[in-house]
PDB file of N, CA and C in Angstrom:
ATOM      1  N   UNK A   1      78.825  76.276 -34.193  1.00  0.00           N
ATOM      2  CA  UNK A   1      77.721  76.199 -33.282  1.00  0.00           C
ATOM      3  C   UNK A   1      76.439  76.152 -34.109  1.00  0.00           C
ATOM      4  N   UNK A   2      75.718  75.372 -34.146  1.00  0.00           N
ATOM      5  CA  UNK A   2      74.339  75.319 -34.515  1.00  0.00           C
ATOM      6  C   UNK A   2      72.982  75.639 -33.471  1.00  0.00           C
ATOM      7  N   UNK A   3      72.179  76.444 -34.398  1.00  0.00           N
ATOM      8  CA  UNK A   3      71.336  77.155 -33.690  1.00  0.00           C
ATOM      9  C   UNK A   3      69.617  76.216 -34.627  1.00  0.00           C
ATOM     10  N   UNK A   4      68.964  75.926 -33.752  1.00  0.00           N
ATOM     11  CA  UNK A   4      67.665  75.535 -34.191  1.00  0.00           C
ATOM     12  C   UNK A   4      66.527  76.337 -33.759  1.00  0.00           C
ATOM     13  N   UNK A   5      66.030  76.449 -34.961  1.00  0.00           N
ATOM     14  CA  UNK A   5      64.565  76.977 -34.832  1.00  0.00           C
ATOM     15  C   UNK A   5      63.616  76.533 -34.234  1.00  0.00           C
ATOM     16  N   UNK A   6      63.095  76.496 -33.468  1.00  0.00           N
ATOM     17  CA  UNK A   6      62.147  75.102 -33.170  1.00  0.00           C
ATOM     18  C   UNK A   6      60.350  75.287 -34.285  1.00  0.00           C
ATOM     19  N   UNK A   7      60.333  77.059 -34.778  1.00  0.00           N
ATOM     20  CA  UNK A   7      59.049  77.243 -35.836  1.00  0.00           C
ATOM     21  C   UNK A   7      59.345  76.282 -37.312  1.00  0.00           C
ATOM     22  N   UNK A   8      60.488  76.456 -37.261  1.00  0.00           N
ATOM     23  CA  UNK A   8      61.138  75.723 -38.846  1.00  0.00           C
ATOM     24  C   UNK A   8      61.735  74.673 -38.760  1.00  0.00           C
ATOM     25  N   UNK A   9      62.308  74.183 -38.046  1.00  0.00           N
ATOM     26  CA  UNK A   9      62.828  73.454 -37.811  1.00  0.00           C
ATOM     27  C   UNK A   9      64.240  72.738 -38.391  1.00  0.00           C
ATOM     28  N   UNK A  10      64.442  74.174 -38.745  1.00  0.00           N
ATOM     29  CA  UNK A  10      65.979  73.814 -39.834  1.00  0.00           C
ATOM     30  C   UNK A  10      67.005  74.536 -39.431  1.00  0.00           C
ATOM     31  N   UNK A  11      68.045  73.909 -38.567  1.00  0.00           N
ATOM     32  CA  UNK A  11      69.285  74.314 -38.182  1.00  0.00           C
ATOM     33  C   UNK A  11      69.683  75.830 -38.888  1.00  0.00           C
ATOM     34  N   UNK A  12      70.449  76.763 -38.328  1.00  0.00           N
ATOM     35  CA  UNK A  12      70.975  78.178 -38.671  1.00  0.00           C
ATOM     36  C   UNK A  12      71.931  77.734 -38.630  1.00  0.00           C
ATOM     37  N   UNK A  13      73.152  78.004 -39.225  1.00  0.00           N
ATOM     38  CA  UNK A  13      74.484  77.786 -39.070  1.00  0.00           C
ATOM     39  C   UNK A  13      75.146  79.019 -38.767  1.00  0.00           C
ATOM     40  N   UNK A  14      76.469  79.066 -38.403  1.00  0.00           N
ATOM     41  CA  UNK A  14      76.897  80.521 -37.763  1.00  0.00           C
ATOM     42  C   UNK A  14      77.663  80.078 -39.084  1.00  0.00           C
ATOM     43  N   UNK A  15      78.856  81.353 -39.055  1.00  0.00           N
ATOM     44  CA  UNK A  15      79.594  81.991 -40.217  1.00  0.00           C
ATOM     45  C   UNK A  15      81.190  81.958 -39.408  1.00  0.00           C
ATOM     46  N   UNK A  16      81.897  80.857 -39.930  1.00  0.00           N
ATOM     47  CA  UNK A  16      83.402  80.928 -39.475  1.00  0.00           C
ATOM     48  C   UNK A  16      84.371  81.846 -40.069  1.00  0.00           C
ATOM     49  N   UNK A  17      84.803  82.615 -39.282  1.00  0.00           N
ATOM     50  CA  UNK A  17      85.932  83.844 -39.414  1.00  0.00           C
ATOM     51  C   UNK A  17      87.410  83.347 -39.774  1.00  0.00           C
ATOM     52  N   UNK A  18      88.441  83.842 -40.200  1.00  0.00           N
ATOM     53  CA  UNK A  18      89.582  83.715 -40.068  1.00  0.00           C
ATOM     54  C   UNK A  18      89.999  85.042 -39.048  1.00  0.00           C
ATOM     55  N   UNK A  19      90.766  84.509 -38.065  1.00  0.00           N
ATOM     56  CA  UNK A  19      90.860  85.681 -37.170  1.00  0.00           C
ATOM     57  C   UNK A  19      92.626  86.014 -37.658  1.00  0.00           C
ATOM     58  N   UNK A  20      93.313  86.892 -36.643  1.00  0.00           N
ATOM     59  CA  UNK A  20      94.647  86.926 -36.522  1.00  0.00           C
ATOM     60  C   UNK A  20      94.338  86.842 -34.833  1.00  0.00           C
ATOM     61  N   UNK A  21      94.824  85.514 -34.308  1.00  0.00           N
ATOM     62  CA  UNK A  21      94.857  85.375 -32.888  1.00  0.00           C
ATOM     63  C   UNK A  21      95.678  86.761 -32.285  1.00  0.00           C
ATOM     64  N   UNK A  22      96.243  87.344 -32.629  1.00  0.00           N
ATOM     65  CA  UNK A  22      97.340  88.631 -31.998  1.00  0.00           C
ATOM     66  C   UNK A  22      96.148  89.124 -31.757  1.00  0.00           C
ATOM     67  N   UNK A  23      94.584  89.207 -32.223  1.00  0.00           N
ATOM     68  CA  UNK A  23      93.887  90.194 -32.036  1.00  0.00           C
ATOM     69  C   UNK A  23      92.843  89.545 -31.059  1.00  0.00           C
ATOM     70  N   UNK A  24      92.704  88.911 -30.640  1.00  0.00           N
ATOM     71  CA  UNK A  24      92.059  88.158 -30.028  1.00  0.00           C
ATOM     72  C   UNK A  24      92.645  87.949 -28.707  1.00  0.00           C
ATOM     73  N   UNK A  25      94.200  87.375 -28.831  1.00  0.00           N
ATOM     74  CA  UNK A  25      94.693  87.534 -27.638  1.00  0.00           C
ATOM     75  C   UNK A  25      95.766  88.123 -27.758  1.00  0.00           C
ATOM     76  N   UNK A  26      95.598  89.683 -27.145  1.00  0.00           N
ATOM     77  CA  UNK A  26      96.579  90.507 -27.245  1.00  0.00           C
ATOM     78  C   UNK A  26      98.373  90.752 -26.667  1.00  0.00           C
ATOM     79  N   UNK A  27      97.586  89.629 -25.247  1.00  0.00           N
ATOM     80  CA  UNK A  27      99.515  89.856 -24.329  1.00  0.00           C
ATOM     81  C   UNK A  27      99.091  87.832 -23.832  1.00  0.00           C
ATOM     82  N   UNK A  28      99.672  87.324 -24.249  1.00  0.00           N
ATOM     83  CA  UNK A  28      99.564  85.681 -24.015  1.00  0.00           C
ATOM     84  C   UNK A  28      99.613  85.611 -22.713  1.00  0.00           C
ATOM     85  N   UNK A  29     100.172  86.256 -21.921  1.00  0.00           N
ATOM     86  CA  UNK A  29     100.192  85.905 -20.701  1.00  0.00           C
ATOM     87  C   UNK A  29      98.831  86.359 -19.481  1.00  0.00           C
ATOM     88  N   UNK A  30      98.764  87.517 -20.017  1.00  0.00           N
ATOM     89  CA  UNK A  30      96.850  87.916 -19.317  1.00  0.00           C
ATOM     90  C   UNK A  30      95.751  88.161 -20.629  1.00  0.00           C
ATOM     91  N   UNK A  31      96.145  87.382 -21.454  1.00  0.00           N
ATOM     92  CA  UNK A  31      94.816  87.352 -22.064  1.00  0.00           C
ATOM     93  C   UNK A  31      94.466  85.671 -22.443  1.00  0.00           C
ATOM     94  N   UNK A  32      95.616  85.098 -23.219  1.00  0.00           N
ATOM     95  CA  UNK A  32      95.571  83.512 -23.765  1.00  0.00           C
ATOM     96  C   UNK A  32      95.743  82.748 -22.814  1.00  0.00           C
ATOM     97  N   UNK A  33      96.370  82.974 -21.817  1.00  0.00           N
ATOM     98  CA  UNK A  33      96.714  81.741 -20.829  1.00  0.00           C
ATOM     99  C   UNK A  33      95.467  81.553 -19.693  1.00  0.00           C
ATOM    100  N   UNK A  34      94.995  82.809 -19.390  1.00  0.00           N
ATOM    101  CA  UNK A  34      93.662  82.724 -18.635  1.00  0.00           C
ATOM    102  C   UNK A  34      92.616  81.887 -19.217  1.00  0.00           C
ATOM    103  N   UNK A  35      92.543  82.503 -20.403  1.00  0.00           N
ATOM    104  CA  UNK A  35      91.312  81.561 -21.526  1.00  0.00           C
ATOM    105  C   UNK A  35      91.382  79.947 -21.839  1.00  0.00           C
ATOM    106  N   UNK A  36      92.914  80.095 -21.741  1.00  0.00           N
ATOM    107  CA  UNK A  36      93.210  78.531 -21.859  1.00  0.00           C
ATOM    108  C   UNK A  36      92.919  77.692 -20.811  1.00  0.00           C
ATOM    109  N   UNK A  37      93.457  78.442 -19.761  1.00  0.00           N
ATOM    110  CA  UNK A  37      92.423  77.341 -18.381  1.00  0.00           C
ATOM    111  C   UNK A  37      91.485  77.062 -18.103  1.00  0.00           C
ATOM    112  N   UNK A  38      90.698  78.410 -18.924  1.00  0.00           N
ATOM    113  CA  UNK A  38      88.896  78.411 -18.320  1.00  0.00           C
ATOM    114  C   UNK A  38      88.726  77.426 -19.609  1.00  0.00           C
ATOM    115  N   UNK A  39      89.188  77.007 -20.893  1.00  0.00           N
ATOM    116  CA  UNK A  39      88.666  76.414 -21.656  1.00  0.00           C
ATOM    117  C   UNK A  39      89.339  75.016 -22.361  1.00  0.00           C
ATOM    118  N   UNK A  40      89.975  74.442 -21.132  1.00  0.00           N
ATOM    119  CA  UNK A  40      90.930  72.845 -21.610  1.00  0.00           C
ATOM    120  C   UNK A  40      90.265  72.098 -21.951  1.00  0.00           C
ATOM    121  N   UNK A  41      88.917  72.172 -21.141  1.00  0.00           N
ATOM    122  CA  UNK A  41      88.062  71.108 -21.683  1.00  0.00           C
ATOM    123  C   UNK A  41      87.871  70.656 -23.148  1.00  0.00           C
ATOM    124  N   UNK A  42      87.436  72.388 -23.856  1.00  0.00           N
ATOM    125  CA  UNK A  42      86.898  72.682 -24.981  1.00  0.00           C
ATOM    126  C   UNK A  42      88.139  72.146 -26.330  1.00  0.00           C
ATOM    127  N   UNK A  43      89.583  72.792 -25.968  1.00  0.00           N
ATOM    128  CA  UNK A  43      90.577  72.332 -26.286  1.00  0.00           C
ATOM    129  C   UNK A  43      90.944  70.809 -26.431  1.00  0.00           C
ATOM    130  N   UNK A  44      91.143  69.773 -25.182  1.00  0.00           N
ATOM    131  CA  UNK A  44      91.199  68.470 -25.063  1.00  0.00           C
ATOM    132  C   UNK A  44      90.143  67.755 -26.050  1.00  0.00           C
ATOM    133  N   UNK A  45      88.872  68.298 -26.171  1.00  0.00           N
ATOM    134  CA  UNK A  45      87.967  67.177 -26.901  1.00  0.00           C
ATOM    135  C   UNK A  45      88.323  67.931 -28.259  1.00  0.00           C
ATOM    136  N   UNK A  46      88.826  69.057 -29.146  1.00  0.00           N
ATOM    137  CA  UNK A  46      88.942  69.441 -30.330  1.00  0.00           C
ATOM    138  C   UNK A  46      90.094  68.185 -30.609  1.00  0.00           C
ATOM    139  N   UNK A  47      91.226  68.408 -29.264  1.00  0.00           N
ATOM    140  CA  UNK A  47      92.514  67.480 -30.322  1.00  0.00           C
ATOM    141  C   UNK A  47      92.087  65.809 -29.774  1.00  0.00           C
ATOM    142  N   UNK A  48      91.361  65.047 -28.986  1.00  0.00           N
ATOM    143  CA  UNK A  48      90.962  64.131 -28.929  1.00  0.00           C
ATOM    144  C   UNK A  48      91.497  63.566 -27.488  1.00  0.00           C
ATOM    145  N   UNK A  49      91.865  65.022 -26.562  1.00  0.00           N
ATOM    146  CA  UNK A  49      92.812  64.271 -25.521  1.00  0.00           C
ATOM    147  C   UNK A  49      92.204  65.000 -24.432  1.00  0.00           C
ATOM    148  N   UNK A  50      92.535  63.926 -23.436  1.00  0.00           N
ATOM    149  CA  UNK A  50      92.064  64.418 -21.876  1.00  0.00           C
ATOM    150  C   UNK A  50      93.020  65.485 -21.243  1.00  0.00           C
ATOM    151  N   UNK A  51      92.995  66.504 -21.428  1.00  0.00           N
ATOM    152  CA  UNK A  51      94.009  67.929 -20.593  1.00  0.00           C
ATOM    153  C   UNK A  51      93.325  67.883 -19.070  1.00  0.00           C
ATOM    154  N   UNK A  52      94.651  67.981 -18.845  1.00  0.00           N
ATOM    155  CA  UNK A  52      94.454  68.695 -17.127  1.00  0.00           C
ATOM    156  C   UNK A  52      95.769  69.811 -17.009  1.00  0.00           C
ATOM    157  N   UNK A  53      95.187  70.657 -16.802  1.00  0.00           N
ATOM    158  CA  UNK A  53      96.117  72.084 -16.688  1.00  0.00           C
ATOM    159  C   UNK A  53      96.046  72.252 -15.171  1.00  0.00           C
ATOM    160  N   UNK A  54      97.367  71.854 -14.501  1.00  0.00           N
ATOM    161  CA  UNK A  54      98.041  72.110 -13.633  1.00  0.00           C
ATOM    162  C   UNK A  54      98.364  73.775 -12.771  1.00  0.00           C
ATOM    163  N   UNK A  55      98.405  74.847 -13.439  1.00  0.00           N
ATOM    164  CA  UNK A  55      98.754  75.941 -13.584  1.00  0.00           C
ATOM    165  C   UNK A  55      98.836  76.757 -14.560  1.00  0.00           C
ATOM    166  N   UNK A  56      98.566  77.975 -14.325  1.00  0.00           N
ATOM    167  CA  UNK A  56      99.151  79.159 -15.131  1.00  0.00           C
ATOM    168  C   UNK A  56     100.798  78.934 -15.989  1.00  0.00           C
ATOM    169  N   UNK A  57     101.024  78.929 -14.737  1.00  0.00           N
ATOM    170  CA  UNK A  57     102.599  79.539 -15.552  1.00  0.00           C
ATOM    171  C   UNK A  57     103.447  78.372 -15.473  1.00  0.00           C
ATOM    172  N   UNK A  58     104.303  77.505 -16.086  1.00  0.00           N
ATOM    173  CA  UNK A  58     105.261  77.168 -14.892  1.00  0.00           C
ATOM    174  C   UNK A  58     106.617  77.198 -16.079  1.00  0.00           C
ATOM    175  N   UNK A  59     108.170  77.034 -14.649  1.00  0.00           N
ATOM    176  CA  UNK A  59     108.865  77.449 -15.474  1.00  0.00           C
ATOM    177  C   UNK A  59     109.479  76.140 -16.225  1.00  0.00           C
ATOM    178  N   UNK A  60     110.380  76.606 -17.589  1.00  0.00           N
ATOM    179  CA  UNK A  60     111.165  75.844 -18.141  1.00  0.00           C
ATOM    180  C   UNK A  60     112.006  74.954 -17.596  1.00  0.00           C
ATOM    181  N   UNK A  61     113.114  75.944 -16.550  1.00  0.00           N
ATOM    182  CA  UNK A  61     114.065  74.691 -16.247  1.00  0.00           C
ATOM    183  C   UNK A  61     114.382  75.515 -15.067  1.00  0.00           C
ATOM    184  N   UNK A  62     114.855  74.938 -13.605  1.00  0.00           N
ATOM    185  CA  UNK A  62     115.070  75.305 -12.234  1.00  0.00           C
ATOM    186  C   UNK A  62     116.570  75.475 -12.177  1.00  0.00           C
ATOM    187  N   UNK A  63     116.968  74.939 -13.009  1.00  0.00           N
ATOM    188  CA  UNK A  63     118.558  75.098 -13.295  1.00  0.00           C
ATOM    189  C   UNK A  63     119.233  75.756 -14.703  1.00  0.00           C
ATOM    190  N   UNK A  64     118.787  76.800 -14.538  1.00  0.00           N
ATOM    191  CA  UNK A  64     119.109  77.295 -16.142  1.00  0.00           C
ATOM    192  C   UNK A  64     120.904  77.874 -16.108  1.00  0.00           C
ATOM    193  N   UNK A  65     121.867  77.648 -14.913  1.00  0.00           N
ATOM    194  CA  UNK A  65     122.907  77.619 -15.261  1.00  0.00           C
ATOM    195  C   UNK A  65     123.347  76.617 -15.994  1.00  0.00           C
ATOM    196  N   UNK A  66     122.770  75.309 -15.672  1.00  0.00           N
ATOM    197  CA  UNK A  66     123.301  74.009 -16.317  1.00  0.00           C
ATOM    198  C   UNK A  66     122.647  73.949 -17.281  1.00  0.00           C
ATOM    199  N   UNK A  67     121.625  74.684 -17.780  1.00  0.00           N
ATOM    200  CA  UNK A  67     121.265  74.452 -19.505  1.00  0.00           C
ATOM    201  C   UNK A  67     122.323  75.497 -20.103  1.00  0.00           C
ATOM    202  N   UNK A  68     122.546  76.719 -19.519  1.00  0.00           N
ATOM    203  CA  UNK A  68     123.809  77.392 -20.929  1.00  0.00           C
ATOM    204  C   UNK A  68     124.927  76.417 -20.722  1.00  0.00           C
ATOM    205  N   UNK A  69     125.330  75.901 -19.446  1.00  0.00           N
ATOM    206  CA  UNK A  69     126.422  75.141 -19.853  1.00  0.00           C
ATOM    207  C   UNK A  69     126.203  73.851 -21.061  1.00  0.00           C
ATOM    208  N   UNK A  70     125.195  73.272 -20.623  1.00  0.00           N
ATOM    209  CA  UNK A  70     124.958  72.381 -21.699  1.00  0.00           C
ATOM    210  C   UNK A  70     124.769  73.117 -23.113  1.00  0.00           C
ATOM    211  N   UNK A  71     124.399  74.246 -23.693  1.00  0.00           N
ATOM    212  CA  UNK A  71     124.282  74.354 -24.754  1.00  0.00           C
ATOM    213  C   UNK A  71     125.395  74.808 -24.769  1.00  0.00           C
ATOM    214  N   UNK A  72     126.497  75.575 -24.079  1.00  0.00           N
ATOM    215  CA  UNK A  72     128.211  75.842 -24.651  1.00  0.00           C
ATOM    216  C   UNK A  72     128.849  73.930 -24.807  1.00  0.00           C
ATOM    217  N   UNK A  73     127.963  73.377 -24.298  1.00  0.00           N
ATOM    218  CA  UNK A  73     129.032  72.148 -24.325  1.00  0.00           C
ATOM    219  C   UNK A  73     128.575  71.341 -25.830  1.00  0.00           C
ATOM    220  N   UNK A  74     127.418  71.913 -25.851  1.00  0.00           N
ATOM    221  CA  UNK A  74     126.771  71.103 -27.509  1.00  0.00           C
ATOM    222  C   UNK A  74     126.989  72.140 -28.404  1.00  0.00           C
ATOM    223  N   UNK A  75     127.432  73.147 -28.319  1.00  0.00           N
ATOM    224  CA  UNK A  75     128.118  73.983 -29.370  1.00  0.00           C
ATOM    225  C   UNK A  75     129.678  73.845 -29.843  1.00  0.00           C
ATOM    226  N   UNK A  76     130.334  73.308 -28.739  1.00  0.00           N
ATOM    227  CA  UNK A  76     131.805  72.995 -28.447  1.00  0.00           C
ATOM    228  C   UNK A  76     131.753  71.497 -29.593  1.00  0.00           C
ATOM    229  N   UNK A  77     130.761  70.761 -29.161  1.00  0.00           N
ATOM    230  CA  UNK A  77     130.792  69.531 -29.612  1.00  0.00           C
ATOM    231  C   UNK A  77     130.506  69.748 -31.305  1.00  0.00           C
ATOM    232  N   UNK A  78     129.801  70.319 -31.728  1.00  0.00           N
ATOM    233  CA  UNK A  78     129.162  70.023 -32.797  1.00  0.00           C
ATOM    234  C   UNK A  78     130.696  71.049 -34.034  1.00  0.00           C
ATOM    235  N   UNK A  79     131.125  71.733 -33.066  1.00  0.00           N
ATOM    236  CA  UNK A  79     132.144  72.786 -33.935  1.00  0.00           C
ATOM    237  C   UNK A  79     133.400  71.738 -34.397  1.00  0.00           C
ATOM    238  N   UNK A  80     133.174  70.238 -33.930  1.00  0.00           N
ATOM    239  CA  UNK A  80     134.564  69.820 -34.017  1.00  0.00           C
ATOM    240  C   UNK A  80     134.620  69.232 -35.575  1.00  0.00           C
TER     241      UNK A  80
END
């Protein structure tokens, strides 16, 4: 973030941290995922892409009997 003087007229620069995100966002689910919605915008133009965040949460798979079967069946397969 740059900060201008308008008496001097010579940009302030701030001072970039190395953080440990664990400390910043403590439980991903009520601390990072909130932040992440309020801030896709900010996110989308860092990696060069248009985000639209749909939701909070959503799940992996609606059928998670047929994913262990599929992974006993790609474990079966790969053992031969």
């Amino acid at each position: 973030m740059t900060f201008v003087d308008a008496s001097e007229g010579l940009p302030t620069l701030g001072k970039l941290e190395l953080l440990d995100v664990r400390q910043v966002w403590k439980h991903e689910a009520h601390t990072f995922t909130p932040w992440l919605l309020a801030n896709a915008d900010v996110l989308g133009e860092l990696l060069g892409m248009d985000l639209m965040l749909s939701s909070a949460e959503h799940p992996a798979s609606r059928h998670r009997h047929l994913d262990r079967r599929w992974l006993r069946w790609l474990r079966m397969r790969s053992a031969r």
